[in-house]
Protein backbone atom coordinates (compact mmCIF):
# COMPACT_ATOMS: atom_id res chain seq x y z
CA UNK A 1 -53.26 -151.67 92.86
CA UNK A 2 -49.93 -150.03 93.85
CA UNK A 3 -50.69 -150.52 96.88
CA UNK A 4 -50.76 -154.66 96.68
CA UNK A 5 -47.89 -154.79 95.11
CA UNK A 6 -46.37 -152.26 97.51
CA UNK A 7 -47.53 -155.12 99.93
CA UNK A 8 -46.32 -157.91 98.47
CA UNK A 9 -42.85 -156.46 97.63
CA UNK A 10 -42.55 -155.76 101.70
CA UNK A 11 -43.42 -159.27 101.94
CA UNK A 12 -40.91 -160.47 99.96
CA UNK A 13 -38.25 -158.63 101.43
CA UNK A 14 -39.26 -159.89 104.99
CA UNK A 15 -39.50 -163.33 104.41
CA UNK A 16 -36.10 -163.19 102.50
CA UNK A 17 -34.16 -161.19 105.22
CA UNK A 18 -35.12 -163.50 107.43
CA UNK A 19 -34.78 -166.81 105.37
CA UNK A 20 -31.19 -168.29 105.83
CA UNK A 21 -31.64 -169.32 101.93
CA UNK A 22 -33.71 -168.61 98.82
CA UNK A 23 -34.82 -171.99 98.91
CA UNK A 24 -36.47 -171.20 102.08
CA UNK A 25 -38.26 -168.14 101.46
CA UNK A 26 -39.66 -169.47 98.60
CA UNK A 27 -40.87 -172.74 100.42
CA UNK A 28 -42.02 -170.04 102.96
CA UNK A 29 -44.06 -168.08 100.54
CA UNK A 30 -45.60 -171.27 98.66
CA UNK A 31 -46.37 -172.48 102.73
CA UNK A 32 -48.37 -169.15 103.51
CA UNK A 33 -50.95 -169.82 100.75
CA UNK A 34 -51.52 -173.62 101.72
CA UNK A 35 -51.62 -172.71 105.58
CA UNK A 36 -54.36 -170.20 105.08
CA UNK A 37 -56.45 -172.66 103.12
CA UNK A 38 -56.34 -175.31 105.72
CA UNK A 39 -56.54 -173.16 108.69
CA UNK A 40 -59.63 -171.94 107.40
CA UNK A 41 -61.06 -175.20 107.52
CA UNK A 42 -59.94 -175.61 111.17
CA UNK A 43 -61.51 -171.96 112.23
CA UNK A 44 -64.73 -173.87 111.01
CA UNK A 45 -64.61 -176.48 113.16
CA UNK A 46 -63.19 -174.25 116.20
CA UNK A 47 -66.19 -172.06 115.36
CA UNK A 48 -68.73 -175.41 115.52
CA UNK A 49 -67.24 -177.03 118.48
CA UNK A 50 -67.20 -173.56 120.73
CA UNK A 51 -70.51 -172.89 119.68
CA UNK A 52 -71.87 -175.74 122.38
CA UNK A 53 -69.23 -174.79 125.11
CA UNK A 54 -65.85 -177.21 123.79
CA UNK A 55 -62.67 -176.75 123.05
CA UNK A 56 -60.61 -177.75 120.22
CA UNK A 57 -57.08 -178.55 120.24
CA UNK A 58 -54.22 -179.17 116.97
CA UNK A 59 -51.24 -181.08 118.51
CA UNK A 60 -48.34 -181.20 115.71
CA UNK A 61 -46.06 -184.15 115.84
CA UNK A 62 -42.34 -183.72 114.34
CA UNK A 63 -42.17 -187.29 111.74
CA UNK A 64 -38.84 -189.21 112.68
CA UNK A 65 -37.14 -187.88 109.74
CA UNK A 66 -37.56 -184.33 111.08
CA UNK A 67 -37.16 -185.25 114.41
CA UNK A 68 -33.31 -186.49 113.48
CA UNK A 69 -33.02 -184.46 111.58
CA UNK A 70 -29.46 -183.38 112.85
CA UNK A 71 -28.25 -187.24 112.18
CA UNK A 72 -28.24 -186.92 108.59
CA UNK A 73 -24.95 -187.51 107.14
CA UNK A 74 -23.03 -184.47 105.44
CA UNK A 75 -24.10 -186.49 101.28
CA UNK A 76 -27.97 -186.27 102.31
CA UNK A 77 -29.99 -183.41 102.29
CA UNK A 78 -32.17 -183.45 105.21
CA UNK A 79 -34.76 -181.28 103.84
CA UNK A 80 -35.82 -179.75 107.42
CA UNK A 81 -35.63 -176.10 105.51
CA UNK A 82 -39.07 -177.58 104.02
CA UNK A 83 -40.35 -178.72 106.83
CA UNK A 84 -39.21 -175.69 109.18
CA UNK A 85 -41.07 -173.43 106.37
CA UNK A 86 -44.54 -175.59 106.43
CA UNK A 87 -44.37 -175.52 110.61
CA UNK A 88 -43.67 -171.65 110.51
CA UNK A 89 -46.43 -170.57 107.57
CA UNK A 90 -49.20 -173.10 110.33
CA UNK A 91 -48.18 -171.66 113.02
CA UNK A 92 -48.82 -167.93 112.17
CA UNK A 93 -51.61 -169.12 110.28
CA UNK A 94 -53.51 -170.77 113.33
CA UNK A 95 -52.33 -168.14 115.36
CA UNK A 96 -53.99 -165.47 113.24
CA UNK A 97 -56.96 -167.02 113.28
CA UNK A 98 -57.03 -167.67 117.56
CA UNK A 99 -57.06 -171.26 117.24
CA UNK A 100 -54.83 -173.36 119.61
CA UNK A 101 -52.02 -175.26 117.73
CA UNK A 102 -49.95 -177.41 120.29
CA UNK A 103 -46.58 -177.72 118.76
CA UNK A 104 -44.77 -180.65 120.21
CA UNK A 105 -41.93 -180.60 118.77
CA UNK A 106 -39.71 -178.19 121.01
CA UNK A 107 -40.83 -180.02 123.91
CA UNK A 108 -40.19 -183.40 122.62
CA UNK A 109 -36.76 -181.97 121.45
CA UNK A 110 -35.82 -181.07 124.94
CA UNK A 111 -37.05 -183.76 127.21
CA UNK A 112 -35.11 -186.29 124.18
CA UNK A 113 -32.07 -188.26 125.65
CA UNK A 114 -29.68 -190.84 124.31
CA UNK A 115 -30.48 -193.07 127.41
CA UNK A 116 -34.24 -192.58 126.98
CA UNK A 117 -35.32 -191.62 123.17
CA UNK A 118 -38.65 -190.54 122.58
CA UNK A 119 -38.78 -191.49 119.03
CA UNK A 120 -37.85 -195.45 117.30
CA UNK A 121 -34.74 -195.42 115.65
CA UNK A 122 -36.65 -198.11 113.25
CA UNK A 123 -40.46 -196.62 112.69
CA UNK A 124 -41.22 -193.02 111.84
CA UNK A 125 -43.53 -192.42 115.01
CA UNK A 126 -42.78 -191.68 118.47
CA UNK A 127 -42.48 -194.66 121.00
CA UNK A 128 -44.61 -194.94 123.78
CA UNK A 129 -41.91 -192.53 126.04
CA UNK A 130 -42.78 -190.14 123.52
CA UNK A 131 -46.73 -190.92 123.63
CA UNK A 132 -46.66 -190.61 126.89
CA UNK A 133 -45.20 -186.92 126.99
CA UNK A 134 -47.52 -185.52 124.88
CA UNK A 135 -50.44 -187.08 126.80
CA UNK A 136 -49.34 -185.35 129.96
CA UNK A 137 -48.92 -181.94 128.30
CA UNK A 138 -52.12 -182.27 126.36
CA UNK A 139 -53.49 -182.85 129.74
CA UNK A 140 -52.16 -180.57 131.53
CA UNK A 141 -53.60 -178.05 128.80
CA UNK A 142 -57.07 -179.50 128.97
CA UNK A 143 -57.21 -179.53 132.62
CA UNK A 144 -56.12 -175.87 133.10
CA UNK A 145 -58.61 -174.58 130.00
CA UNK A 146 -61.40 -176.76 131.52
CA UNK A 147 -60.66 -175.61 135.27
CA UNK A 148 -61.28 -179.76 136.08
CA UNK A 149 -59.18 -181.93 137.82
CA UNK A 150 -59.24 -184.70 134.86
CA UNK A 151 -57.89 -188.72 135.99
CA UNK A 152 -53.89 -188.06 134.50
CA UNK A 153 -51.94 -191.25 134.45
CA UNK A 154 -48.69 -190.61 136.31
CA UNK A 155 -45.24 -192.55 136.99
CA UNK A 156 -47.09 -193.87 140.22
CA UNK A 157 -50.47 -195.21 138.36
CA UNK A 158 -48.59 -196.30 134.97
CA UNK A 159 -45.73 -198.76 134.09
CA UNK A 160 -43.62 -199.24 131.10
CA UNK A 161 -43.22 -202.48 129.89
CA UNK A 162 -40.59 -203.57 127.05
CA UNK A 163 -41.94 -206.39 124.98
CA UNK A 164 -39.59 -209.36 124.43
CA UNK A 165 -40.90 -210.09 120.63
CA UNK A 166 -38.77 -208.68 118.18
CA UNK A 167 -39.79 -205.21 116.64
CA UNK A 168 -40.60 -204.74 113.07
CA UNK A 169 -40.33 -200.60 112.01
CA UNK A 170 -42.13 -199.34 109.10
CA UNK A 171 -38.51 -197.90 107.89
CA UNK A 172 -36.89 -201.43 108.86
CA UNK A 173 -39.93 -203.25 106.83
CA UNK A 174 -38.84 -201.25 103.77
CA UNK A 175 -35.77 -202.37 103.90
CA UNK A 176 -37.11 -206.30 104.37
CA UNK A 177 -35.96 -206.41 107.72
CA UNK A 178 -32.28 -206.04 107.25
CA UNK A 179 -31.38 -203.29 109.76
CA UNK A 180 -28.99 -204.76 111.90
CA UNK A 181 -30.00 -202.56 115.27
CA UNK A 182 -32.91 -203.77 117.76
CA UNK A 183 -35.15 -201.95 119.74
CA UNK A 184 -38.02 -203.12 121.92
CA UNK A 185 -41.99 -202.30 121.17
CA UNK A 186 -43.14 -200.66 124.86
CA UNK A 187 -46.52 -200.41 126.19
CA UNK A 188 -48.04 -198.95 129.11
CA UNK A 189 -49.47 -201.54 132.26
CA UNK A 190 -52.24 -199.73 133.95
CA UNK A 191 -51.59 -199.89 138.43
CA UNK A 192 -55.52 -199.79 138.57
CA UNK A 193 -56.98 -200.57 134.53
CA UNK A 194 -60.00 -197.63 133.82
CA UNK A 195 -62.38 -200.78 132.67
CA UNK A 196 -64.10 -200.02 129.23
CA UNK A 197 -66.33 -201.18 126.21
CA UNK A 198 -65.19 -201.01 122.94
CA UNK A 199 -67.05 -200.58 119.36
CA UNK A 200 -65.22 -200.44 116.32
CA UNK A 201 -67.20 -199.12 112.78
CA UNK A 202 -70.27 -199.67 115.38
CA UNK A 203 -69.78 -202.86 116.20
CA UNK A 204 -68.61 -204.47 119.58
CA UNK A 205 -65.19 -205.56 119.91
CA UNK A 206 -62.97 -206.81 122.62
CA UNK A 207 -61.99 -204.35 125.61
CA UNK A 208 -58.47 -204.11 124.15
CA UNK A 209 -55.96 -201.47 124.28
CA UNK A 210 -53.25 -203.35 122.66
CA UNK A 211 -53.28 -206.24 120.38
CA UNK A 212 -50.36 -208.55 121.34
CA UNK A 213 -49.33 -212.08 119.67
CA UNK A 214 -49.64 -215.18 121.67
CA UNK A 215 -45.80 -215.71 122.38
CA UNK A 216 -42.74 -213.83 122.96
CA UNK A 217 -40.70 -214.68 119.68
CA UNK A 218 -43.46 -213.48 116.80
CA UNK A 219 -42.70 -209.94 115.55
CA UNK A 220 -44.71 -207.07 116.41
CA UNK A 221 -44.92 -203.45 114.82
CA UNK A 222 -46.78 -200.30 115.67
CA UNK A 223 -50.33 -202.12 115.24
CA UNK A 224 -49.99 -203.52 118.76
CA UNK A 225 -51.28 -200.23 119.88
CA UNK A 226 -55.36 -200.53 119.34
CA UNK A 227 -54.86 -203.15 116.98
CA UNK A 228 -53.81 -200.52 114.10
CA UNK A 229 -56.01 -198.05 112.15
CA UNK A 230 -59.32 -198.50 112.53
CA UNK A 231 -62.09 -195.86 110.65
CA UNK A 232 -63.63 -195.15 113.88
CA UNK A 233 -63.30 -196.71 117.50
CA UNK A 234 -65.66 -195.66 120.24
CA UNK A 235 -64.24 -196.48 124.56
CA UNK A 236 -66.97 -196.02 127.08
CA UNK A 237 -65.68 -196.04 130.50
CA UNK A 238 -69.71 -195.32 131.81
CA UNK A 239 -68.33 -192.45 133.90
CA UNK A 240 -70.97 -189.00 132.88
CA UNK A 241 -69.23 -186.96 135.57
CA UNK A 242 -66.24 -186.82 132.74
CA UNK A 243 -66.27 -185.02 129.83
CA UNK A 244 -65.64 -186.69 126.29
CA UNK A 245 -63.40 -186.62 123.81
CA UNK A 246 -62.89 -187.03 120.09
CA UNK A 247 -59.69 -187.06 118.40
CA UNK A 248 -58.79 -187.34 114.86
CA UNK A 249 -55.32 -188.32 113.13
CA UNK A 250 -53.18 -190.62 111.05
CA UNK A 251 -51.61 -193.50 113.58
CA UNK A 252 -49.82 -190.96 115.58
CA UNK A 253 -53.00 -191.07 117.24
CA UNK A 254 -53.51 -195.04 118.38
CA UNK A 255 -50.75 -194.93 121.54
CA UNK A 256 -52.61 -191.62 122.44
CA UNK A 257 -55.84 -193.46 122.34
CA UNK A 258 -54.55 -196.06 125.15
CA UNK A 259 -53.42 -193.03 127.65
CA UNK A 260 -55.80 -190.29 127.17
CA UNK A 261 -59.04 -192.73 127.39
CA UNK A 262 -58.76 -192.84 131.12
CA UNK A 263 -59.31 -189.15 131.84
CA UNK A 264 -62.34 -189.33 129.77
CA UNK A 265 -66.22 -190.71 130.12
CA UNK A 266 -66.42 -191.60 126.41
CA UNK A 267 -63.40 -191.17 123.92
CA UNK A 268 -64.00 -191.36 120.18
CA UNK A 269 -61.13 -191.95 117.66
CA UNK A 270 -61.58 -191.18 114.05
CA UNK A 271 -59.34 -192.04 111.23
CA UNK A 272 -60.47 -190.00 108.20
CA UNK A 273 -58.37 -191.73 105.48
CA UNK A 274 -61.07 -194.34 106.27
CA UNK A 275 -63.93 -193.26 107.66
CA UNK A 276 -66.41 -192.18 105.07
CA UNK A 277 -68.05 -189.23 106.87
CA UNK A 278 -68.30 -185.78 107.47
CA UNK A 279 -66.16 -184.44 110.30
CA UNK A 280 -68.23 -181.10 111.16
CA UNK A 281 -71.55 -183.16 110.64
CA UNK A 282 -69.75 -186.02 113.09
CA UNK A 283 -69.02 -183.23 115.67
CA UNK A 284 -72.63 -181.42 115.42
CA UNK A 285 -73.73 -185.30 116.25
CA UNK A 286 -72.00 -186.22 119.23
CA UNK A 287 -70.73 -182.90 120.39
CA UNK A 288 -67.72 -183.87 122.42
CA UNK A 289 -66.39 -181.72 125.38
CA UNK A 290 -62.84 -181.74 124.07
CA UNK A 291 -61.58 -182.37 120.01
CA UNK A 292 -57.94 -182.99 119.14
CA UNK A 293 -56.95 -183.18 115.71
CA UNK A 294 -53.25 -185.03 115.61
CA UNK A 295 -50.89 -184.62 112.41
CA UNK A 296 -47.27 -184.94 112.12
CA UNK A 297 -45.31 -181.94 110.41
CA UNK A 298 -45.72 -182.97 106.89
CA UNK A 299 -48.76 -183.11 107.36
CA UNK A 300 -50.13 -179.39 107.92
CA UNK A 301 -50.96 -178.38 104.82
CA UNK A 302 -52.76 -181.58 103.30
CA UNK A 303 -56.60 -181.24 103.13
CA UNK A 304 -56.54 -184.90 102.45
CA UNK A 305 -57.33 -188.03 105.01
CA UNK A 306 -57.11 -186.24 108.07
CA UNK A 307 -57.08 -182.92 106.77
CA UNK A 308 -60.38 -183.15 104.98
CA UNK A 309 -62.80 -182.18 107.76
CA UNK A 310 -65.79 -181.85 105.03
């Protein structure tokens, strides 16, 4: 017994040393505890999906508010010192376990300029600039684990395109629309369109990758991008030389679902919150080549929606 508490005593005194405050370890230590419990969960899916030959990816998304976080002003506590603490504890935790956790929030953080943001000023998700990043390193991750050369949209196959209608954000909704700033809603024009059918909850729907109004001057929000949050959407693009994919997330996950189809034979999108199913029994059914799970940061330790793969 004097040993554990030897142990934990150590701990304390490393976490604290290196903690800039209090308030951190202890958000630190709490973290630990809630990232082992979830990463286990995820080492039992790794486990299930390697067992036929895939591969199984976490991407983490920063959430607006963390992304900005530097844009707070001085009378508003930020609270990235919680969030910093939740991305550290999952990190070490996937990484003691061998699982691959795709963090995208340095990279995102880097490629970020004020002439091209990556993230809305008005919505707490990435735009489609930002999408379209992490698609390409995703990729590019994929493609080098796989040792395929995988369709990647590029700058020469995919164009940007700024809708006209007027841009409602989930933080500019809360506040009934009385931000005074604009930004556009962008989506991406395939060169050559990968052609595809499209089920959603089993049922066939329109070959649609974004659902758009039928002028210019009605309002539009982040549900253009596959029509919103749907429990589970299945696009065939009837190529079997491809592999296929599954991924699984809150709506972080619908402008992904419009880029990373094309690379794919059959991509199928899950959104737990609604999808009344079991993940690892889902996998064990269809056994997809390649599984992403995508959650934003304050996200990592919830075993709830998303995070409940039982």
């Amino acid at each position: 017994m004097r040993h554990v508490y030897a142990l934990v005593l150590i701990l304390l005194g490393w976490v604290i040393f290196r903690a800039e405050t209090l308030t951190y370890a202890g958000q630190f230590i709490s973290a630990m505890f809630g990232a082992a419990a979830v990463c286990d969960g995820l080492a039992e899916l790794d486990q299930l999906v390697s067992s036929y030959g895939g591969r199984f990816y976490y991407v983490g998304l920063p959430l607006q508010n963390a992304f900005y976080y530097d844009r707070y002003p001085d009378y508003l506590e930020n609270r990235y010192w919680h969030i910093s603490a939740m991305t550290e504890a999952f990190a070490g935790a996937m990484e003691d376990r061998g699982l691959a956790f795709l963090d995208m929030e340095p990279i995102l953080r880097a490629a970020q300029t004020e002439e091209q943001p990556l993230y809305a000023a008005s919505d707490h998700h990435f735009n489609y600039y930002g999408a379209y990043l992490t698609y390409r390193t995703v990729m590019e991750r994929i493609t080098a684990d796989l040792d395929r050369d995988l369709p990647v949209l590029t700058a020469d196959t995919l164009t940007f395109q700024a809708l006209e209608n007027p841009f409602l954000g989930s933080r500019n909704r809360k506040l009934y629309g009385l931000w005074p700033g604009s930004e556009p809603l962008t989506v991406g024009v395939q060169r050559e369109p990968v052609a595809f059918d499209r089920t959603d909850n089993g049922l066939p729907v329109p070959a649609q990758l974004f659902r758009l109004p039928a002028t210019p001057t009605e309002t539009v929000d982040y549900n253009v991008y596959m029509g919103g949050d749907v429990a589970e959407t299945v696009l065939s693009t009837h190529r079997p030389e491809l592999p296929d994919l599954l991924i699984f997330g809150d709506s972080f996950t619908n402008p992904l679902e419009t880029l990373f189809y094309t690379g794919f034979d059959e991509t199928r999108s899950l959104d737990l919150r609604y999808a009344d199913l079991s993940l690892l029994e889902y996998v064990a059914e269809h056994r997809p080549d390649v599984v992403l799970c995508v959650r934003d940061d304050t996200s990592y330790l919830s075993t709830e929606g998303n995070g409940n793969i039982h």
